[in-house]
Protein backbone atom coordinates (compact mmCIF):
# COMPACT_ATOMS: atom_id res chain seq x y z
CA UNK A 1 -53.82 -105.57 -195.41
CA UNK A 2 -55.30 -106.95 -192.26
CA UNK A 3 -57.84 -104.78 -190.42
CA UNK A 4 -57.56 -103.99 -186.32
CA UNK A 5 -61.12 -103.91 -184.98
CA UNK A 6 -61.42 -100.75 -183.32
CA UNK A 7 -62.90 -101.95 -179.78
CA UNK A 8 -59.69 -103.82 -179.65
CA UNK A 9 -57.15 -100.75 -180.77
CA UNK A 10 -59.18 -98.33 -178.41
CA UNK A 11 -58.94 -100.59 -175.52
CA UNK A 12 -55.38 -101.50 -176.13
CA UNK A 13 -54.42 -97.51 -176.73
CA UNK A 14 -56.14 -96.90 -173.57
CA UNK A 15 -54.87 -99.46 -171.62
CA UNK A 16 -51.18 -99.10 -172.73
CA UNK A 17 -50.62 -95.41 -174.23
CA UNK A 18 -48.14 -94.67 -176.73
CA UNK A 19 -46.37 -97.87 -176.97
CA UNK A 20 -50.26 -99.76 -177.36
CA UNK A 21 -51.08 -96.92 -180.46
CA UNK A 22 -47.30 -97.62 -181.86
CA UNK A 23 -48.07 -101.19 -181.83
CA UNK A 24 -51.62 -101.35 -183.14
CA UNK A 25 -50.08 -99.39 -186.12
CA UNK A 26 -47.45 -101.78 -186.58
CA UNK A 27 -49.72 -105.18 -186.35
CA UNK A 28 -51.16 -105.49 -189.92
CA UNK A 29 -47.79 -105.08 -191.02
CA UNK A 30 -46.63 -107.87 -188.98
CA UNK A 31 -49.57 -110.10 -189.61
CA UNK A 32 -48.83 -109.92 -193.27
CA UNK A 33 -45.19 -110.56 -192.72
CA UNK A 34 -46.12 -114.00 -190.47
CA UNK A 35 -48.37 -114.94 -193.19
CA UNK A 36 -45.71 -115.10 -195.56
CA UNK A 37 -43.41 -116.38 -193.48
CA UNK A 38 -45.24 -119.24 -192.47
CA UNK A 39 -46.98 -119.80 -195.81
CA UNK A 40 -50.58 -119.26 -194.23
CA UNK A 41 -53.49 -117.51 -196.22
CA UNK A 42 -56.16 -115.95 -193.90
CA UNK A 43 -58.86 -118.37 -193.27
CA UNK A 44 -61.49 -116.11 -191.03
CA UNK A 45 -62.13 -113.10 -189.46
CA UNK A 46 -59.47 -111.52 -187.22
CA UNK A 47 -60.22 -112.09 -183.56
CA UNK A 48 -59.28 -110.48 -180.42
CA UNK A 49 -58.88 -111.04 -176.68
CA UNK A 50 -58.03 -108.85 -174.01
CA UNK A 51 -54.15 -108.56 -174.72
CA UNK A 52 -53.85 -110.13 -178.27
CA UNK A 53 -55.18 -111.09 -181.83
CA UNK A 54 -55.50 -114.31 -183.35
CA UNK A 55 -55.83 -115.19 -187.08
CA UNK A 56 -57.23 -118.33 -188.58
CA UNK A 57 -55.06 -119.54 -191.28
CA UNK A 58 -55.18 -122.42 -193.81
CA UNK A 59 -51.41 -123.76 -194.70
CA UNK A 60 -51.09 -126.23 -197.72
CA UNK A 61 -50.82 -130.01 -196.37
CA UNK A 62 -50.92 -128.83 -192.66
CA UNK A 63 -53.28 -129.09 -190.40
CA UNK A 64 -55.76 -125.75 -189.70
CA UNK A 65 -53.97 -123.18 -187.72
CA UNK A 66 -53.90 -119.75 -185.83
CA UNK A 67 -51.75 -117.10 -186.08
CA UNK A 68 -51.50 -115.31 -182.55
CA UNK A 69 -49.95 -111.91 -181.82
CA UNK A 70 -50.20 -110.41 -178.13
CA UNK A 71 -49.34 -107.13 -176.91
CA UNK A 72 -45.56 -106.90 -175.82
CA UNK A 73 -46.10 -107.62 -171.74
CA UNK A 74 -44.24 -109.66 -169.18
CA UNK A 75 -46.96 -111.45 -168.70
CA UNK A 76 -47.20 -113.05 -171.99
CA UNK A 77 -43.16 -114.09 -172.19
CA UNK A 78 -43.45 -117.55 -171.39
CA UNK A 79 -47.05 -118.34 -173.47
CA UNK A 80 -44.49 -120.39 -176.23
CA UNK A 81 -42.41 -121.99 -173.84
CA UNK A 82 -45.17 -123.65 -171.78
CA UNK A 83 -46.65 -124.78 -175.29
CA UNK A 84 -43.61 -126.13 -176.66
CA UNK A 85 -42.69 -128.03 -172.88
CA UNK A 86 -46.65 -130.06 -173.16
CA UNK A 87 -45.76 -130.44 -176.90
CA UNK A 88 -49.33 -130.86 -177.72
CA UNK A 89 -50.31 -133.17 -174.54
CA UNK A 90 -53.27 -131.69 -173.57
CA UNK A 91 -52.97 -128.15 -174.61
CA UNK A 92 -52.55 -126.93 -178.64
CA UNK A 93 -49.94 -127.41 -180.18
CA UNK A 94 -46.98 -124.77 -181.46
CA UNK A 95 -45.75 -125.35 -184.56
CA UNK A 96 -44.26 -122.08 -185.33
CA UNK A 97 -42.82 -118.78 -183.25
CA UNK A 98 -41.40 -115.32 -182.90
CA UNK A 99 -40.40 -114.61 -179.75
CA UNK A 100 -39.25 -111.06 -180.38
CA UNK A 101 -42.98 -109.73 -181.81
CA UNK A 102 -44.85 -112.05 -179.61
CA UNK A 103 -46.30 -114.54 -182.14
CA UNK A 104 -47.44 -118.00 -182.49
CA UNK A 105 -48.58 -120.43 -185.27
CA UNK A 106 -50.77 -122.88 -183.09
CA UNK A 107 -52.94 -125.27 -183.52
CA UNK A 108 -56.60 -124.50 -184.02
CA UNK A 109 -58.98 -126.28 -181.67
CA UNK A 110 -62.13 -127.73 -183.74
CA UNK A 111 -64.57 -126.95 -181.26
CA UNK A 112 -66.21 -124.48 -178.63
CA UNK A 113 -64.53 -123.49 -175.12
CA UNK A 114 -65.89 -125.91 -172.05
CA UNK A 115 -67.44 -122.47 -171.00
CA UNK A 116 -70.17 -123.54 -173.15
CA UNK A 117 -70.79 -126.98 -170.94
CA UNK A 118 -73.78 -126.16 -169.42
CA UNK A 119 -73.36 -129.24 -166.57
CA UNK A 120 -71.14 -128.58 -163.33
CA UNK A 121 -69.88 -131.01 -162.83
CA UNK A 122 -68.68 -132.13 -166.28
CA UNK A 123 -67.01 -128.50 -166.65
CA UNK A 124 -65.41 -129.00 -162.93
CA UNK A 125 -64.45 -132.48 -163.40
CA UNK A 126 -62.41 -131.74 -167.15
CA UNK A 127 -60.53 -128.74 -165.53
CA UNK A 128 -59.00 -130.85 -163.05
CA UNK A 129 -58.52 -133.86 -165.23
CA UNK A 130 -56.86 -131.36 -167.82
CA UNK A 131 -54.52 -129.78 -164.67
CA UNK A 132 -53.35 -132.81 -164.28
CA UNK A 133 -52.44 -133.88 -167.72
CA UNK A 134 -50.67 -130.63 -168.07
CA UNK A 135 -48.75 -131.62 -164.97
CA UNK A 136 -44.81 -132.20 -166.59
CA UNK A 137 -41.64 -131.37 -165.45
CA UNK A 138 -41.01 -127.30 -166.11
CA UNK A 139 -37.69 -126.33 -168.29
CA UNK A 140 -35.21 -124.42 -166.16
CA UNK A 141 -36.35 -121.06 -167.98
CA UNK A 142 -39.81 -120.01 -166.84
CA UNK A 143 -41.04 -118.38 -163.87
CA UNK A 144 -40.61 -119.86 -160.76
CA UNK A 145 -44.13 -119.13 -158.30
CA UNK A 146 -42.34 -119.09 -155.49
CA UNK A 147 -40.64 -115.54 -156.22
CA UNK A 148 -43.41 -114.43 -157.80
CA UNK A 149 -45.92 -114.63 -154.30
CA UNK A 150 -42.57 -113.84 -152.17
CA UNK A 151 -43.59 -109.91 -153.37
CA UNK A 152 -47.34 -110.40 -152.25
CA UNK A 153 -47.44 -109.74 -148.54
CA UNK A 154 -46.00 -106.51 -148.81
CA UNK A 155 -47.86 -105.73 -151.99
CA UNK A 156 -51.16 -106.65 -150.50
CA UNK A 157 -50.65 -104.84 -147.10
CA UNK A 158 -50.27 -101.64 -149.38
CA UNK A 159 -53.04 -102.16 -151.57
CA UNK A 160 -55.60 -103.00 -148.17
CA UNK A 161 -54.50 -100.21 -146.62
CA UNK A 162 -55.15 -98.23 -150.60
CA UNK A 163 -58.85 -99.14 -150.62
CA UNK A 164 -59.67 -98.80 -146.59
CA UNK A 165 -58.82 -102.20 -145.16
CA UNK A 166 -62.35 -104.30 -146.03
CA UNK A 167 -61.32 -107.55 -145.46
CA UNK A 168 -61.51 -108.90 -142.20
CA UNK A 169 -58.05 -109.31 -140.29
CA UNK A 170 -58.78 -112.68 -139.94
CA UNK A 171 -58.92 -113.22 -143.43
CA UNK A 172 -55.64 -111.39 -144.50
CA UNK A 173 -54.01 -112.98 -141.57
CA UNK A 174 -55.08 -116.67 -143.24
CA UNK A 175 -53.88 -115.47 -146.70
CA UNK A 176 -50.30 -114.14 -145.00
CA UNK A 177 -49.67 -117.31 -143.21
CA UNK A 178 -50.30 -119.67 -146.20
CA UNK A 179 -47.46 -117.27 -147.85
CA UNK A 180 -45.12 -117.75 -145.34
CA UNK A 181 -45.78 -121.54 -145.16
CA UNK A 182 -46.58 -122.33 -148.91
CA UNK A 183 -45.00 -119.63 -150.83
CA UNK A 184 -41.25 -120.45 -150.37
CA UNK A 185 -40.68 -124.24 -151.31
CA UNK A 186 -42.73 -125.32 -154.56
CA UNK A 187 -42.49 -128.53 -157.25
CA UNK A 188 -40.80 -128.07 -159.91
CA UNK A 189 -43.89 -128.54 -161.96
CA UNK A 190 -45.71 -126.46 -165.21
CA UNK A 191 -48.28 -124.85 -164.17
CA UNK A 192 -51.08 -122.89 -166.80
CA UNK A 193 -50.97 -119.82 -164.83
CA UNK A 194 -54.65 -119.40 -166.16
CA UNK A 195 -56.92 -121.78 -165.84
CA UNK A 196 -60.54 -121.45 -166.60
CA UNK A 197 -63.32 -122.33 -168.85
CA UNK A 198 -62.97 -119.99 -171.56
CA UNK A 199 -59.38 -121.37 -171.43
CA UNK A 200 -59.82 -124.99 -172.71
CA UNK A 201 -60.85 -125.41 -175.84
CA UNK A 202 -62.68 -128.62 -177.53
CA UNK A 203 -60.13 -130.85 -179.24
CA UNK A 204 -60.56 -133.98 -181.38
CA UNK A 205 -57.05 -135.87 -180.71
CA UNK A 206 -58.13 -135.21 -176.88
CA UNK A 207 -60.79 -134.01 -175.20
CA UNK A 208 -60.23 -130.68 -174.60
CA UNK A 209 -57.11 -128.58 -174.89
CA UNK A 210 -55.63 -125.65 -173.08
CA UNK A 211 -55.36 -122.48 -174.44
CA UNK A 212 -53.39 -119.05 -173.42
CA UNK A 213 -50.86 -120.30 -170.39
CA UNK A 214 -48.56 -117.68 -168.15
CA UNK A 215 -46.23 -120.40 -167.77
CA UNK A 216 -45.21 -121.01 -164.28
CA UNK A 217 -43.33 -123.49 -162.12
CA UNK A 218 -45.00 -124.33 -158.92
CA UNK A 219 -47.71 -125.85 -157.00
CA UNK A 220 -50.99 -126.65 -159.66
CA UNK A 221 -52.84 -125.95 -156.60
CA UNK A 222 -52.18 -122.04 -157.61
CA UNK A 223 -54.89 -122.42 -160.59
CA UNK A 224 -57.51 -123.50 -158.00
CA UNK A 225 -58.85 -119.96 -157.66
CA UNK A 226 -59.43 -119.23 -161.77
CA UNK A 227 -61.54 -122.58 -161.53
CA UNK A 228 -63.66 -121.47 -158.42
CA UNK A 229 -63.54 -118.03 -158.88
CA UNK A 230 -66.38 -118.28 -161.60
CA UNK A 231 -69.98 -117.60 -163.17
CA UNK A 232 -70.41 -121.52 -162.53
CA UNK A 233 -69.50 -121.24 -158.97
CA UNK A 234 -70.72 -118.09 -158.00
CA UNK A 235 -74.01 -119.19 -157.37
CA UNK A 236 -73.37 -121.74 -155.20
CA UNK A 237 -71.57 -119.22 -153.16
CA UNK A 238 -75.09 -117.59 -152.43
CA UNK A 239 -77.08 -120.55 -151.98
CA UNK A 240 -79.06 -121.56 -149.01
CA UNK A 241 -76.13 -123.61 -148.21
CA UNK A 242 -72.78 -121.96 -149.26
CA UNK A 243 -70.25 -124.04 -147.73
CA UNK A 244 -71.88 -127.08 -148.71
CA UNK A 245 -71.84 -126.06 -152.19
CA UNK A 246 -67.87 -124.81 -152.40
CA UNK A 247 -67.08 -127.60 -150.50
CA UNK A 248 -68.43 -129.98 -153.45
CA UNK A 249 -67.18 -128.38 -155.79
CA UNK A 250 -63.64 -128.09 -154.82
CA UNK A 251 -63.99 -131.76 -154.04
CA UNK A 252 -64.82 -132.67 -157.21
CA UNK A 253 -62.06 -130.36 -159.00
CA UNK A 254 -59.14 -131.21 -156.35
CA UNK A 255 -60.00 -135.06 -156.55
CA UNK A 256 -59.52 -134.78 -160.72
CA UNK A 257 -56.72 -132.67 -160.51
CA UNK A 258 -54.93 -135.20 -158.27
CA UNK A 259 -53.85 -131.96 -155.55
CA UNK A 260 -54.17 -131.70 -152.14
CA UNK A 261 -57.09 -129.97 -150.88
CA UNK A 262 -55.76 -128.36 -148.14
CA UNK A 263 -53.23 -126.94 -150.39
CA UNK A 264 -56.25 -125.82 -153.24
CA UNK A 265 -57.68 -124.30 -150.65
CA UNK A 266 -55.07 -122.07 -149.40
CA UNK A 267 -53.62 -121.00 -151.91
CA UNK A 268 -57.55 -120.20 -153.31
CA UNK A 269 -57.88 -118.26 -150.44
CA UNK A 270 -54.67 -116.20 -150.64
CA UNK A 271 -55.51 -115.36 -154.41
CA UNK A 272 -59.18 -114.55 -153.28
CA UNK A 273 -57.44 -112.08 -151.20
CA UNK A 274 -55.62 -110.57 -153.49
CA UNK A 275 -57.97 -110.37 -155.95
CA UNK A 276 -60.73 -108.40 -153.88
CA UNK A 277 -57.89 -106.14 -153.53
CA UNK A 278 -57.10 -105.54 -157.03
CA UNK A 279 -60.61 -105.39 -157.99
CA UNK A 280 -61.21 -103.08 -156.03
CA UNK A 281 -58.46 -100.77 -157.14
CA UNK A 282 -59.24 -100.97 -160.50
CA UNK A 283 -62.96 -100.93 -160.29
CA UNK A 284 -64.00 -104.16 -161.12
CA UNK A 285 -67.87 -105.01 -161.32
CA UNK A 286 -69.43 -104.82 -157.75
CA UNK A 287 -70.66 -108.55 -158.66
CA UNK A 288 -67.13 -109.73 -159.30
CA UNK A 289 -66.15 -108.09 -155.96
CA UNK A 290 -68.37 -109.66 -153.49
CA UNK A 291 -68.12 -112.94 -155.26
CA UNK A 292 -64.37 -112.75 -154.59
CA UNK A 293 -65.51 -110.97 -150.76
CA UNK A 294 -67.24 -114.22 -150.02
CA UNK A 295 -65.05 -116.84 -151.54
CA UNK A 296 -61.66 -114.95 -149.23
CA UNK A 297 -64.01 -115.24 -146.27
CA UNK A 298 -65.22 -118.95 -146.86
CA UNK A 299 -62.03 -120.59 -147.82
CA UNK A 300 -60.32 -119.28 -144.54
C-alpha cells in the first residue's frame, strides 16, 4: 500500500483536524482503489502539494499520467470541471474522475514548471499568452466571481479593523470602489482562479500547460494579482524605480493576456488588499506582507 509522507499528513491534520487525520487514513486505500480502477501501476514517488497528492502512473497504450487526490474543500470542487471545459487546450488534460473522493487521472506534463524560467520577461509574457488561451466560454455550473467578491467589502472591513487598520484609507477606499464598480457585472468567461508560475507546467503538444485551476467565471483580469504578486516581481517593487518597474511588467503581462489594463490593475489592487489582510491574520512571512503592503499602495 501507498505511503503518506508525514510532512504532508502532519500539515494536513493540523490544518484540518479530525476530518484531515480521518482522511489521511483513508487515502492509501483510495489510491489503491483508483489504481485499479483506472488500470494504472505506480510509476514514481508519491508527491504532495499544499491541499493534495499526486501519483505518477504508467497505463498500458496510454499516454503517462497522474493520479491526483485533494483534500475534500470547496475550494477544490470545480478543479475537473475547468479541465474538462479547456479539454486539453492549453491546460492538461482529464481523462479520468471521481468527483465524490476528489480525484483525477490527468495528464502528466513532460517538463519543469515556468517557475524555473529564469528570464522576466519570457515567464511574464507565457502567463498572459496562456490566460488567454484558457479564455473559453464557462459551463453554466461553476462559480460565478461576481458573488464570490460581492462578500468582500464587508469581509475586509472586519478583517482591517481585526489586525489594527494598516492600510491607508486611501488604499481600502480604491479597493472598495473597484468592488462596487467591477464586482457586479462580469463575462461569462473561465477563469484559472490560480495563476502563477509554479502553476504552468512545460508541455510538448503546447508550450506550457496549466495546472491546479479554482474554476471561475469572470473577468481574467482577476488572475492579474497571482502573476504580480511574485518572487519575480518583488524585486522590482524595491528598485530604485518601483513604478517604472510594475508598470513594465504589467504591460507586458496585460498586452499578452489580451485584458484591459485598467481593469488588471484594479482588480490587482483590490486582491493586494485583501491579501495584506489575510496575511496578516494568519501570519504570513513579514516578506510576503510588505511585498503585498507595497503592491496595494502602488496599484491605487
Amino acid at each position: 500500500m501507498i505511503e503518506i509522507p508525514e510532512a504532508f499528513a502532519h500539515e494536513t491534520i493540523g490544518r484540518e483536524g479530525e476530518p484531515g487525520r480521518a482522511w489521511i487514513a483513508a487515502l492509501p486505500q483510495l489510491l489503491d482503489d483508483l489504481l485499479q480502477r483506472w488500470s494504472c501501476r505506480p510509476d514514481g514517488p508519491l508527491m504532495h502539494g499544499n491541499v493534495g497528492v499526486v501519483l505518477p502512473v504508467d497505463r498500458a497504450h496510454h499516454p503517462p499520467a497522474v493520479i491526483k487526490v485533494s483534500f475534500p474543500h470547496p475550494g477544490n470542487d470545480f478543479e475537473a470541471d475547468a479541465f474538462d471545459t479547456w479539454n486539453g487546450a492549453g491546460a492538461v488534460r482529464l481523462f479520468e474522475r471521481d468527483t465524490a473522493h476528489y480525484a483525477m487521472l490527468l495528464e502528466r506534463a513532460p517538463g519543469g514548471a515556468l517557475s524555473e524560467v529564469t528570464d522576466f520577461d519570457e515567464a511574464v509574457t507565457a502567463l498572459g499568452e496562456l490566460s488567454w488561451r484558457l479564455a473559453v466560454d464557462a459551463p453554466p455550473a461553476l462559480p460565478r466571481l461576481s458573488r464570490l467578491v460581492a462578500e468582500w467589502p464587508d469581509e475586509m472591513a472586519a478583517t482591517a479593523a481585526e489586525v489594527g487598520n494598516p492600510l491607508p484609507g486611501r488604499v481600502m477606499g480604491a479597493a472598495l470602489a473597484t468592488l462596487r464598480e467591477l464586482g457586479p457585472n462580469q463575462p461569462e468567461t473561465l477563469v484559472h482562479g490560480d495563476l502563477h508560475d509554479a502553476n504552468v507546467l512545460r508541455g510538448d503538444r503546447e508550450p506550457w500547460l496549466a495546472i491546479d485551476p479554482k474554476g471561475y467565471v469572470g473577468d481574467r483580469a482577476y488572475d492579474t494579482i497571482t502573476v504580480i504578486r511574485s518572487y519575480r516581481f518583488a524585486p522590482l517593487l524595491f528598485s530604485a524605480d518601483p513604478a517604472r518597474g510594475l508598470r513594465r511588467g504589467l504591460d507586458m503581462y496585460c498586452e499578452a493576456a489580451r485584458i484591459d489594463r485598467e481593469q488588471a490593475r484594479r482588480w490587482a489592487q483590490v486582491r493586494a488588499v485583501r491579501a495584506a489582510l489575510w496575511g496578516r491574520q494568519h501570519g504570513e512571512p513579514d516578506w510576503v506582507v510588505r511585498v503585498t503592503d507595497r503592491l496595494a499602495e502602488m496599484l491605487v
